[in-house]
PDB file of N, CA and C in Angstrom:
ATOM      1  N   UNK A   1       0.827  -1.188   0.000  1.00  0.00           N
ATOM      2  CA  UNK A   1       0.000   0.000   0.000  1.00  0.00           C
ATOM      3  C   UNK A   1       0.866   1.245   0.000  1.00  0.00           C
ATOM      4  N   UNK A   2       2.220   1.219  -0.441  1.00  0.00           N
ATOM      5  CA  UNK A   2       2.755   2.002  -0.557  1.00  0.00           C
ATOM      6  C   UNK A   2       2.394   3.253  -1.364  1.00  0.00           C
ATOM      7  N   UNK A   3       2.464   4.263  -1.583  1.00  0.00           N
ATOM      8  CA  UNK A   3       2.159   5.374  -2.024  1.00  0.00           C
ATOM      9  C   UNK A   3       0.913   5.758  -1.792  1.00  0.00           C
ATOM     10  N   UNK A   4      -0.123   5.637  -1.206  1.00  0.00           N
ATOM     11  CA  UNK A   4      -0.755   6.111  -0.606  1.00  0.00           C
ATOM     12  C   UNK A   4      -1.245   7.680  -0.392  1.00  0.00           C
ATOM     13  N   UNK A   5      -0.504   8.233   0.766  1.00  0.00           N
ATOM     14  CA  UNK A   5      -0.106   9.334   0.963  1.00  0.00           C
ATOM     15  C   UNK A   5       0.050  10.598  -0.128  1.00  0.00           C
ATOM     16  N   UNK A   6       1.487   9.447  -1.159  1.00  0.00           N
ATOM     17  CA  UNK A   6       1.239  10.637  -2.318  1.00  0.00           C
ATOM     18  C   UNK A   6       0.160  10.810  -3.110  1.00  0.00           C
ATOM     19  N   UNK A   7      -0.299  10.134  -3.123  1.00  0.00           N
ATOM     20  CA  UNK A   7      -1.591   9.113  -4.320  1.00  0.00           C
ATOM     21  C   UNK A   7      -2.353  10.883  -3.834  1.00  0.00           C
ATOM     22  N   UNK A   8      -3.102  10.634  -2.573  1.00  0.00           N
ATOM     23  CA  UNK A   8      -3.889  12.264  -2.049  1.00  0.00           C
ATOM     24  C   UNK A   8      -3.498  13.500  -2.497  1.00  0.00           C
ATOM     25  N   UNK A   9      -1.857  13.601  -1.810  1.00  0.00           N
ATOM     26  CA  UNK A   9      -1.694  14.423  -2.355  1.00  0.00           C
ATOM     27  C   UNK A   9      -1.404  14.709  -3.874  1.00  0.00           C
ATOM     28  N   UNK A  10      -0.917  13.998  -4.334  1.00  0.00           N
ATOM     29  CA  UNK A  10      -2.070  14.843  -5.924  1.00  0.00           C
ATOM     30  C   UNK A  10      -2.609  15.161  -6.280  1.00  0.00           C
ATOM     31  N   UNK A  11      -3.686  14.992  -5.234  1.00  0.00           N
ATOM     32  CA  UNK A  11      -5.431  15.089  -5.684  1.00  0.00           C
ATOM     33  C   UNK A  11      -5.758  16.005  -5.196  1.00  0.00           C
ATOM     34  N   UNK A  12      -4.774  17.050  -4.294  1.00  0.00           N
ATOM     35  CA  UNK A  12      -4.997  17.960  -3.154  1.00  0.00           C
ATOM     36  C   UNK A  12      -5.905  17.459  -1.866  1.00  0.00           C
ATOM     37  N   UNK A  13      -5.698  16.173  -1.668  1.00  0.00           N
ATOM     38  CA  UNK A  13      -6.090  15.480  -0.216  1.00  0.00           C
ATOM     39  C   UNK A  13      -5.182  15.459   0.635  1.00  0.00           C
ATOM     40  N   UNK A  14      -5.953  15.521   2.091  1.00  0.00           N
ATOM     41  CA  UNK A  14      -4.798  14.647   2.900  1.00  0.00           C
ATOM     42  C   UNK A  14      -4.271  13.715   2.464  1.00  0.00           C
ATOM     43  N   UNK A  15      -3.007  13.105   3.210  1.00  0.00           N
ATOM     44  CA  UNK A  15      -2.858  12.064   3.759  1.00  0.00           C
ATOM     45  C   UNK A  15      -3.348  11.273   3.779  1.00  0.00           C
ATOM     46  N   UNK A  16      -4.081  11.496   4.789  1.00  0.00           N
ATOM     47  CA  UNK A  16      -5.036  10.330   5.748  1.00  0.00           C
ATOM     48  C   UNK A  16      -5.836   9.560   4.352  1.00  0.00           C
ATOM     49  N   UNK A  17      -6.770  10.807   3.672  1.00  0.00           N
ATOM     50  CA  UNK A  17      -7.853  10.282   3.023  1.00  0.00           C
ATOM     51  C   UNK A  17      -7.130   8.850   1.892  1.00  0.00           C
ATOM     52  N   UNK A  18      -6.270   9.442   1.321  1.00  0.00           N
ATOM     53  CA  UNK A  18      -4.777   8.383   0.971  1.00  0.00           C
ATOM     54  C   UNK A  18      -4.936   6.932   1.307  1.00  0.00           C
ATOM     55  N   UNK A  19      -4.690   7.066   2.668  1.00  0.00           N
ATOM     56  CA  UNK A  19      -4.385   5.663   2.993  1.00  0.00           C
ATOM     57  C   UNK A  19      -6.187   5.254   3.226  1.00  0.00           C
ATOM     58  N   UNK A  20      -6.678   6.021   3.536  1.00  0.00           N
ATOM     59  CA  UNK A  20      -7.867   5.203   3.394  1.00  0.00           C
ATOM     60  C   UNK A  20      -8.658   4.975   2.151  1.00  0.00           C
ATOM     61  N   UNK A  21      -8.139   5.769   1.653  1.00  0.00           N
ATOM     62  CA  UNK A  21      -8.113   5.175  -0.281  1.00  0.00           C
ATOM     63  C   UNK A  21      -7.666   3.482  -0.172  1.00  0.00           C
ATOM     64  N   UNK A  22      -6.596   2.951   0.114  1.00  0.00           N
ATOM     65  CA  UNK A  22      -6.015   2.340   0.117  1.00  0.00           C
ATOM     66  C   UNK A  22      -6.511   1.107   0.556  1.00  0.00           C
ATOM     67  N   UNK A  23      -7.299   1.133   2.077  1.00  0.00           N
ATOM     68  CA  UNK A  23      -8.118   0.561   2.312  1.00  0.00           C
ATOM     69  C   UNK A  23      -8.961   0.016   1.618  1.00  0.00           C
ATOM     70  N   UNK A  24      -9.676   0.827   0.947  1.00  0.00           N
ATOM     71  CA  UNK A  24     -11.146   0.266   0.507  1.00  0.00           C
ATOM     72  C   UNK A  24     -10.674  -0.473  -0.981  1.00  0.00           C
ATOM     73  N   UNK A  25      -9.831   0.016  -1.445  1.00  0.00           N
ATOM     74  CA  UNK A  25      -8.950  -0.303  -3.129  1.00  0.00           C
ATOM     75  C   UNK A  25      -8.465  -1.951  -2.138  1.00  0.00           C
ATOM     76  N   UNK A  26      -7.714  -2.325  -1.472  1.00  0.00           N
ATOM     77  CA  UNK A  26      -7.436  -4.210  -0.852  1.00  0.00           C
ATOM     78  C   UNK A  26      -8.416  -4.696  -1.258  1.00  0.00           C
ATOM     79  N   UNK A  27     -10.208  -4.404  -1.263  1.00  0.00           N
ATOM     80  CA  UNK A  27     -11.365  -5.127  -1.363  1.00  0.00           C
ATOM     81  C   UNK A  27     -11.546  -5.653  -2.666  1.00  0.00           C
ATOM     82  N   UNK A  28     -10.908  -4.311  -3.717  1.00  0.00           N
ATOM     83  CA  UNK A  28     -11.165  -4.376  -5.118  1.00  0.00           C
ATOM     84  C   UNK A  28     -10.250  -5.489  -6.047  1.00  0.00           C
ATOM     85  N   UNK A  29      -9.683  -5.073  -6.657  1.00  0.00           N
ATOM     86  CA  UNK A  29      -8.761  -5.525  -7.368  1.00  0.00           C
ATOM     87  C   UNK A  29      -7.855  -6.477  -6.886  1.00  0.00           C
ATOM     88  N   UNK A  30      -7.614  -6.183  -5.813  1.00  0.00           N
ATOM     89  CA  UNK A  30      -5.941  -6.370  -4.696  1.00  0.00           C
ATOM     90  C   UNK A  30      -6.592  -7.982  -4.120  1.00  0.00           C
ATOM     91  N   UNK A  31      -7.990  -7.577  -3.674  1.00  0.00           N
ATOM     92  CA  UNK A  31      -8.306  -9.087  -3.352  1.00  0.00           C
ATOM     93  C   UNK A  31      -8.539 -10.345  -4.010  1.00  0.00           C
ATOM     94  N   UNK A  32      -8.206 -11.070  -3.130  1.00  0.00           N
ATOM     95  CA  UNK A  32      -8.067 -12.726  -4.237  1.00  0.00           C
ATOM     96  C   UNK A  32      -9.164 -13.459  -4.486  1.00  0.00           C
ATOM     97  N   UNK A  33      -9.205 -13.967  -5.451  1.00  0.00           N
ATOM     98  CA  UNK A  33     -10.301 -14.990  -5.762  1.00  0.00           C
ATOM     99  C   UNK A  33     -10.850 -15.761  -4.598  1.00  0.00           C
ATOM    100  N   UNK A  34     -12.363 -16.130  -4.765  1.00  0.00           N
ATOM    101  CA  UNK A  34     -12.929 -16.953  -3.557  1.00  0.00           C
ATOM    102  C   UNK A  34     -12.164 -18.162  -4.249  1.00  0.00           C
ATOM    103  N   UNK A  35     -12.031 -19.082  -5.237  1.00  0.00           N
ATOM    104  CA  UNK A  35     -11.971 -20.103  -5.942  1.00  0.00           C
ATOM    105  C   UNK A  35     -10.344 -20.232  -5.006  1.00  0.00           C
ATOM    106  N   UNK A  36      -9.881 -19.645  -4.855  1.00  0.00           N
ATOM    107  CA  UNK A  36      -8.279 -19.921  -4.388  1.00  0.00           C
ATOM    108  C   UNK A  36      -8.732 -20.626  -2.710  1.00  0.00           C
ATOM    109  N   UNK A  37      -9.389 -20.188  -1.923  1.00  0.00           N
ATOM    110  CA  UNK A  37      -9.969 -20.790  -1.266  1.00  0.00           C
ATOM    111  C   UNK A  37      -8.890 -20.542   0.313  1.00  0.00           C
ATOM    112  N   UNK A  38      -8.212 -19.281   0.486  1.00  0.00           N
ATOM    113  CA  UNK A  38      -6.758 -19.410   0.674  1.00  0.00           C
ATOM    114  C   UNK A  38      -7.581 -19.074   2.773  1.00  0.00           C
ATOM    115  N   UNK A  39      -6.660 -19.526   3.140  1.00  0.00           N
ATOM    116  CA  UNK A  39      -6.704 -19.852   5.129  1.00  0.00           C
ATOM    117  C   UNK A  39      -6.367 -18.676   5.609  1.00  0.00           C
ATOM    118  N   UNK A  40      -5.666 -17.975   4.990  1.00  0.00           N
ATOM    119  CA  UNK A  40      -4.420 -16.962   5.492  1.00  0.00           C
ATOM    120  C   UNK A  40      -3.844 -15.929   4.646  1.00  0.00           C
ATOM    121  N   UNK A  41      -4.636 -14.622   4.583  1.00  0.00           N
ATOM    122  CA  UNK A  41      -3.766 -13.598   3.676  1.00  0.00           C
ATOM    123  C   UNK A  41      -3.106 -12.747   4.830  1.00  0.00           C
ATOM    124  N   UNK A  42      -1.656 -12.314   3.845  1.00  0.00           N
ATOM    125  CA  UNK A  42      -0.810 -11.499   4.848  1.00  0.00           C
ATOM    126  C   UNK A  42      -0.823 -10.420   4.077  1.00  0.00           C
ATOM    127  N   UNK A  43      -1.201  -8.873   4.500  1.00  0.00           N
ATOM    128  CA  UNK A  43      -1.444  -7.991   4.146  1.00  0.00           C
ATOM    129  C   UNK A  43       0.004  -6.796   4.548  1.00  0.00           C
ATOM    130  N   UNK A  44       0.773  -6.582   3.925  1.00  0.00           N
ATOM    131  CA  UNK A  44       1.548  -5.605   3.938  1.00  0.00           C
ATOM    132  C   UNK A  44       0.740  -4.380   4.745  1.00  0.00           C
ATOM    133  N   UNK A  45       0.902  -3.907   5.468  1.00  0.00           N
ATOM    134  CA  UNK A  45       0.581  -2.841   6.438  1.00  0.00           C
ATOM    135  C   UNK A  45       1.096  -1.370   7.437  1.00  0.00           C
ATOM    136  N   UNK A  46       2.392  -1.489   7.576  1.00  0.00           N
ATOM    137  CA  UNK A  46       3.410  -0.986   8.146  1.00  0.00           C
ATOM    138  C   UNK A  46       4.650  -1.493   8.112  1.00  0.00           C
ATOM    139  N   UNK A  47       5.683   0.004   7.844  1.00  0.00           N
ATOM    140  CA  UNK A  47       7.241  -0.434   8.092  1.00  0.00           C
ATOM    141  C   UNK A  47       7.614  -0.055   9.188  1.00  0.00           C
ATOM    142  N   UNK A  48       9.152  -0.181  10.213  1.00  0.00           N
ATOM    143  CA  UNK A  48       9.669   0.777  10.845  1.00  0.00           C
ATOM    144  C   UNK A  48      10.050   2.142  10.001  1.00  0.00           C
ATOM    145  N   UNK A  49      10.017   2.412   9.070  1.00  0.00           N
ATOM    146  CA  UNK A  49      10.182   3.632   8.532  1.00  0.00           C
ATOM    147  C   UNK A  49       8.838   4.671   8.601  1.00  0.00           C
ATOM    148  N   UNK A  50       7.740   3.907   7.940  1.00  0.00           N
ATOM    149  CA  UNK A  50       6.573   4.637   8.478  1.00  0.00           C
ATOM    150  C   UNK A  50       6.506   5.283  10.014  1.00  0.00           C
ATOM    151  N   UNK A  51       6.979   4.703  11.369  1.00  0.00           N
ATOM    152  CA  UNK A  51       7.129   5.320  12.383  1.00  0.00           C
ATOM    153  C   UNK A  51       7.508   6.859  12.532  1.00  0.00           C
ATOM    154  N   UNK A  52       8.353   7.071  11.570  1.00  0.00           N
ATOM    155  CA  UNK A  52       9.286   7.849  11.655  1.00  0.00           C
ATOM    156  C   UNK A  52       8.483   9.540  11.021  1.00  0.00           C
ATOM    157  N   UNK A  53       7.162   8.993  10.749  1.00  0.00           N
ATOM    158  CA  UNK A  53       6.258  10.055   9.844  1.00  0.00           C
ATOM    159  C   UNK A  53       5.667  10.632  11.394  1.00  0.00           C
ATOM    160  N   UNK A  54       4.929  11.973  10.824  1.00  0.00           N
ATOM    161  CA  UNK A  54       4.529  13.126  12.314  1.00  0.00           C
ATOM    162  C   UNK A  54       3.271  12.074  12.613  1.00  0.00           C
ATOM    163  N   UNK A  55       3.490  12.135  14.100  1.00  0.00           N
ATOM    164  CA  UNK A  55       2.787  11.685  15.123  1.00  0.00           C
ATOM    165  C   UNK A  55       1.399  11.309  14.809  1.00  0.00           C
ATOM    166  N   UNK A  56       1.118  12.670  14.547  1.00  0.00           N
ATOM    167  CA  UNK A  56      -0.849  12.317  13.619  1.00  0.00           C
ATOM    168  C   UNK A  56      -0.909  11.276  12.718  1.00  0.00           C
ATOM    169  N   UNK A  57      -0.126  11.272  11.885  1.00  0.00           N
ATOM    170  CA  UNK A  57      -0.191  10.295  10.657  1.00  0.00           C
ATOM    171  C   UNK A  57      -0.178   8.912  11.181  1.00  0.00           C
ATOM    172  N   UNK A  58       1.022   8.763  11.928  1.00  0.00           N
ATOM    173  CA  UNK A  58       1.220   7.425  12.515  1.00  0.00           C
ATOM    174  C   UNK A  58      -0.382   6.960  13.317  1.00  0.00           C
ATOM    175  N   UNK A  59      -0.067   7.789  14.480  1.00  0.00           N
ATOM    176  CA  UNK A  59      -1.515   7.573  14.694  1.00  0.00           C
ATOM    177  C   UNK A  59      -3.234   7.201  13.913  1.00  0.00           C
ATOM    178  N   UNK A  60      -3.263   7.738  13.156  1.00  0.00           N
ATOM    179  CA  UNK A  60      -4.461   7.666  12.050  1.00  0.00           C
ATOM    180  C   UNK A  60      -4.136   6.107  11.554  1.00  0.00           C
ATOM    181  N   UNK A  61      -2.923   5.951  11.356  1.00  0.00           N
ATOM    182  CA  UNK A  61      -2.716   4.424  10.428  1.00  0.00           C
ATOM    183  C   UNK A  61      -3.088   3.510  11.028  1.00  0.00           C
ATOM    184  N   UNK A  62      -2.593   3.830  12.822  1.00  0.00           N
ATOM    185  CA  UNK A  62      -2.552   2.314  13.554  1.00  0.00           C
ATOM    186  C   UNK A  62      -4.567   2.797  13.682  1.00  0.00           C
ATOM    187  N   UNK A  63      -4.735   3.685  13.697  1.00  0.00           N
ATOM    188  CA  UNK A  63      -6.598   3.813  13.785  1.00  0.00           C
ATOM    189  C   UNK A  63      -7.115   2.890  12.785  1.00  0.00           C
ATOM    190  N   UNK A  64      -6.707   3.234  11.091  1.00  0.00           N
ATOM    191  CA  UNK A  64      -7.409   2.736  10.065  1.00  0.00           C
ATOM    192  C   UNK A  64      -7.166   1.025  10.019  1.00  0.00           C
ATOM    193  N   UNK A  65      -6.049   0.586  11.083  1.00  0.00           N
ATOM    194  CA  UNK A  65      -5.756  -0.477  10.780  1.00  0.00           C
ATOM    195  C   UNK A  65      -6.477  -1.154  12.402  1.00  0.00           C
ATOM    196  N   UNK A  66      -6.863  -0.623  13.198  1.00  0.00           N
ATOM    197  CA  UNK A  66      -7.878  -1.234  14.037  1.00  0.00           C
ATOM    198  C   UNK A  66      -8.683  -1.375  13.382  1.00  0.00           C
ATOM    199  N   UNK A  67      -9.569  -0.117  12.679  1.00  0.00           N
ATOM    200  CA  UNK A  67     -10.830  -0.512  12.447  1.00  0.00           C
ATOM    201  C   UNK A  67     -11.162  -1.496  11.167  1.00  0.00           C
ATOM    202  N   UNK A  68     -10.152  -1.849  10.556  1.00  0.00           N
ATOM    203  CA  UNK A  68      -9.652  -2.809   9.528  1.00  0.00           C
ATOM    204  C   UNK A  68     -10.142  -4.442   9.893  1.00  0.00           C
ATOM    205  N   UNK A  69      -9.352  -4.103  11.134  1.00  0.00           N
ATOM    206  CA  UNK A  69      -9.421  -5.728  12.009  1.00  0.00           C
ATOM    207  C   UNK A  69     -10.839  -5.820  12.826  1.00  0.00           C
ATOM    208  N   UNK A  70     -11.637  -4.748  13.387  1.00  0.00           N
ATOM    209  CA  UNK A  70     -12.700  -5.221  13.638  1.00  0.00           C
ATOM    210  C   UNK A  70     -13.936  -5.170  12.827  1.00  0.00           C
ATOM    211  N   UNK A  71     -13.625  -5.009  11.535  1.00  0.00           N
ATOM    212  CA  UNK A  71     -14.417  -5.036  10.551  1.00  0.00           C
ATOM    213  C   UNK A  71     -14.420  -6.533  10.131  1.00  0.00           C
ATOM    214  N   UNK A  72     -13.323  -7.297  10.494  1.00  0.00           N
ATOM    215  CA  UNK A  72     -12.939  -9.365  10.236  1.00  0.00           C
ATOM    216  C   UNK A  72     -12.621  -8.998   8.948  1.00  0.00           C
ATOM    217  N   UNK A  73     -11.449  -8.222   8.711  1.00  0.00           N
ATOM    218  CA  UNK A  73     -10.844  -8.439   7.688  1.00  0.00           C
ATOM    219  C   UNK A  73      -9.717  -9.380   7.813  1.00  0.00           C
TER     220      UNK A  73
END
């Protein structure tokens, strides 16, 4: 889900709205066939480099990525 962030700002968006672009785009395309039938997807989500972004941002991510998980994604 890399680029994200810039993806918005191009568009003159936040950030934020970015990665939650990002979000809803995993459902589309990004997701796998039912026919694969698969136990276990591992979803790229965070680096230690991402840490290193202002406080808000970080924050908002680990938010979009709670509400990710109690959605039973």
């Amino acid at each position: 889900m890399d680029g994200n962030g810039r993806w918005a700002e191009r568009r003159g968006l936040f950030r934020i709205q970015g990665h939650q672009a990002g979000i809803k785009a995993r459902g589309g395309p990004c997701a796998p066939p039912a026919k694969w039938a698969l136990k276990y997807l591992t979803i790229f989500a965070l680096s230690t480099e991402n840490l290193k972004r202002p406080a808000e941002e970080v924050s908002a991510l680990f938010d979009l990525l709670r509400e990710f998980i109690k959605q039973g994604h």
